[in-house]
Protein backbone atom coordinates (compact mmCIF):
# COMPACT_ATOMS: atom_id res chain seq x y z
CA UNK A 1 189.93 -232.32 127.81
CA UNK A 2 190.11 -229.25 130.47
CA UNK A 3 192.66 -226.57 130.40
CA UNK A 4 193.48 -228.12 133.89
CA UNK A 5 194.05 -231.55 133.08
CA UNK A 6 196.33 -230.32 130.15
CA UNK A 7 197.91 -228.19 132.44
CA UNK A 8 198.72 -231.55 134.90
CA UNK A 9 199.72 -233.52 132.13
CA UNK A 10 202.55 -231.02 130.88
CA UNK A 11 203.82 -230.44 134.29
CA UNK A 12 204.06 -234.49 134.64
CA UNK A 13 205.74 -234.54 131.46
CA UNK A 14 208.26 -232.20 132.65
CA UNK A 15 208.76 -233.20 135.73
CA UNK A 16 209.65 -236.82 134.76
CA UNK A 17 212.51 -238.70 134.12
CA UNK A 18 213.99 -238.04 130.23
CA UNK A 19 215.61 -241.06 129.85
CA UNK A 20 212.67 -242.87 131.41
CA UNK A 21 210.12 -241.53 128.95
CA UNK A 22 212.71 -241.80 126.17
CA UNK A 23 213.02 -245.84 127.11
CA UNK A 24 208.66 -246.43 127.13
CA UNK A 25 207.36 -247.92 123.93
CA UNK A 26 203.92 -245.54 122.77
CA UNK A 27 201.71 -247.99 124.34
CA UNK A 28 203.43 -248.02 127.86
CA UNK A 29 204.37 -244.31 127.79
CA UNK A 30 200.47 -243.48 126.92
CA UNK A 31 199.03 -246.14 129.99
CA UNK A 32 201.83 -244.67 132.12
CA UNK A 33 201.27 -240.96 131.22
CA UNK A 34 197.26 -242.20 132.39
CA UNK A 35 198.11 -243.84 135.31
CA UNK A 36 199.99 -240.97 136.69
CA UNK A 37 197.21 -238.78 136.15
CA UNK A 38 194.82 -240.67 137.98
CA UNK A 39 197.25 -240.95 140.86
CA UNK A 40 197.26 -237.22 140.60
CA UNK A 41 194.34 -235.84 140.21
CA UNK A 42 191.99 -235.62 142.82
CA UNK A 43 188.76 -235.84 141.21
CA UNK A 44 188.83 -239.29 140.13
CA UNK A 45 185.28 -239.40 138.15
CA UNK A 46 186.05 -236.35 136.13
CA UNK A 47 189.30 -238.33 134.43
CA UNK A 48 187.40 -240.76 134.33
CA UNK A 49 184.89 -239.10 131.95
CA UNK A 50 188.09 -237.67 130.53
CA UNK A 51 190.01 -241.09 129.69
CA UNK A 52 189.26 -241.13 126.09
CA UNK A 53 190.01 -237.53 125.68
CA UNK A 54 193.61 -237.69 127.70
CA UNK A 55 194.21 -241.12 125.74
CA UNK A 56 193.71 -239.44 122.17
CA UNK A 57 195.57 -236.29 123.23
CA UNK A 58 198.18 -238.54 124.21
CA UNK A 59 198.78 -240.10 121.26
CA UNK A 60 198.14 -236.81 119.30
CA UNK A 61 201.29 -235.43 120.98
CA UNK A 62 203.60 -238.31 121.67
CA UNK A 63 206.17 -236.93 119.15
CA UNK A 64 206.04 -233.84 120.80
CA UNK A 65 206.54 -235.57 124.70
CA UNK A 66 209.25 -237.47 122.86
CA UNK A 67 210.82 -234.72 121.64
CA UNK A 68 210.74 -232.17 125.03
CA UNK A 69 212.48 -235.34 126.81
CA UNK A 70 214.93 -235.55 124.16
CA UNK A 71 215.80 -231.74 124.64
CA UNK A 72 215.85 -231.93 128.04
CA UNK A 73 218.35 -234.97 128.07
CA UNK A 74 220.62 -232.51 125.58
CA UNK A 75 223.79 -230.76 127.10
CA UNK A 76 223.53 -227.00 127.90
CA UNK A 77 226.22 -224.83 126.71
C-alpha cells in the first residue's frame, strides 16, 4: 500500500462520522472504509491493484480506527 493511499485513508477516517464508524460491524466498516476510497481516489486501477493491500491493512488496524472514533466521540475538558 502507498504512503498516499494511507495518507487518504487516515484523513477519511478522521473526517467521518464517530458514532457512524462506532455503529459498523468489521465487515461493513472494512467494505465501507473501501468503497469510500474508490469514490475518492482518482486513479481507479491503481486501488484496484491495491484492494487486497487496503483490505488487509484494514483489518490490521480496525482496533486502532475503532479506537480514534471512540476518542473523538469523548468530551474535551
Amino acid at each position: 500500500m502507498t504512503p498516499s493511499l494511507m495518507r487518504q485513508l487516515w484523513s477519511l477516517v478522521d473526517s467521518s462520522q464517530s458514532e457512524w464508524l462506532q455503529d459498523l460491524d468489521d465487515q461493513h466498516l472494512e467494505n465501507w472504509l473501501v468503497s469510500q476510497m474508490e469514490s475518492r481516489t482518482q486513479t481507479l486501477d491503481a486501488i484496484s491493484m491495491d484492494d487486497q493491500a487496503l483490505r488487509h491493512y484494514i483489518q490490521n488496524h480496525l482496533l486502532l480506527i475503532r479506537e480514534l472514533a471512540d476518542y473523538s466521540m469523548s468530551p474535551v475538558f
